[in-house]
C-alpha atoms as a PDB file:
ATOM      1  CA  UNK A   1       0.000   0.000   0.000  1.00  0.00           C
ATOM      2  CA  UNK A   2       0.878   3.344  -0.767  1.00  0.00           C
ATOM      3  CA  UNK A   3       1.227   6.475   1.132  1.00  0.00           C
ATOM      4  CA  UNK A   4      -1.024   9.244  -0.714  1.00  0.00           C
ATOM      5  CA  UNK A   5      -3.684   9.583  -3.116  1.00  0.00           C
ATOM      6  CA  UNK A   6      -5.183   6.957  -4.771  1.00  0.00           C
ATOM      7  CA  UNK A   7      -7.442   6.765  -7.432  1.00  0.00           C
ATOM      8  CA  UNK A   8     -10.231   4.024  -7.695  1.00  0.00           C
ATOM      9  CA  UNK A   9     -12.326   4.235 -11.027  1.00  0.00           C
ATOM     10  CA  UNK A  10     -15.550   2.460 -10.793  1.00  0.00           C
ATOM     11  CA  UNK A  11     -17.726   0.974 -13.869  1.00  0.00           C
ATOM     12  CA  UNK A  12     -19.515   3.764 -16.151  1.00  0.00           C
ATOM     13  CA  UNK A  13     -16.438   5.912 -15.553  1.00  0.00           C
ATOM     14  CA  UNK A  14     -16.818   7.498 -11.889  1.00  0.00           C
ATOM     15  CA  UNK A  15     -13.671   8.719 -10.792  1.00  0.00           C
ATOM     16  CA  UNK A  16     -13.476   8.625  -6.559  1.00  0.00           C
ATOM     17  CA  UNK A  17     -10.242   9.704  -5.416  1.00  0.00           C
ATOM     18  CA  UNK A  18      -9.422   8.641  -1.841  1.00  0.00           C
ATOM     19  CA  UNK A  19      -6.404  10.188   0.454  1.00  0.00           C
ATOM     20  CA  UNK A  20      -4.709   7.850   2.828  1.00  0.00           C
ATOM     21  CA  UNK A  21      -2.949   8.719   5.611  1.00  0.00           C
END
């Protein structure tokens, strides 16, 4: 796992972008 920002895309396209600490 990675310190930072990820970003997770999920089906039709939505882009969530979760920070982890």
């Amino acid at each position: 796992t990675q310190t930072g920002s990820q970003k997770f895309i999920f089906g039709k396209g939505t882009k969530l972008t979760v920070s982890i600490t």
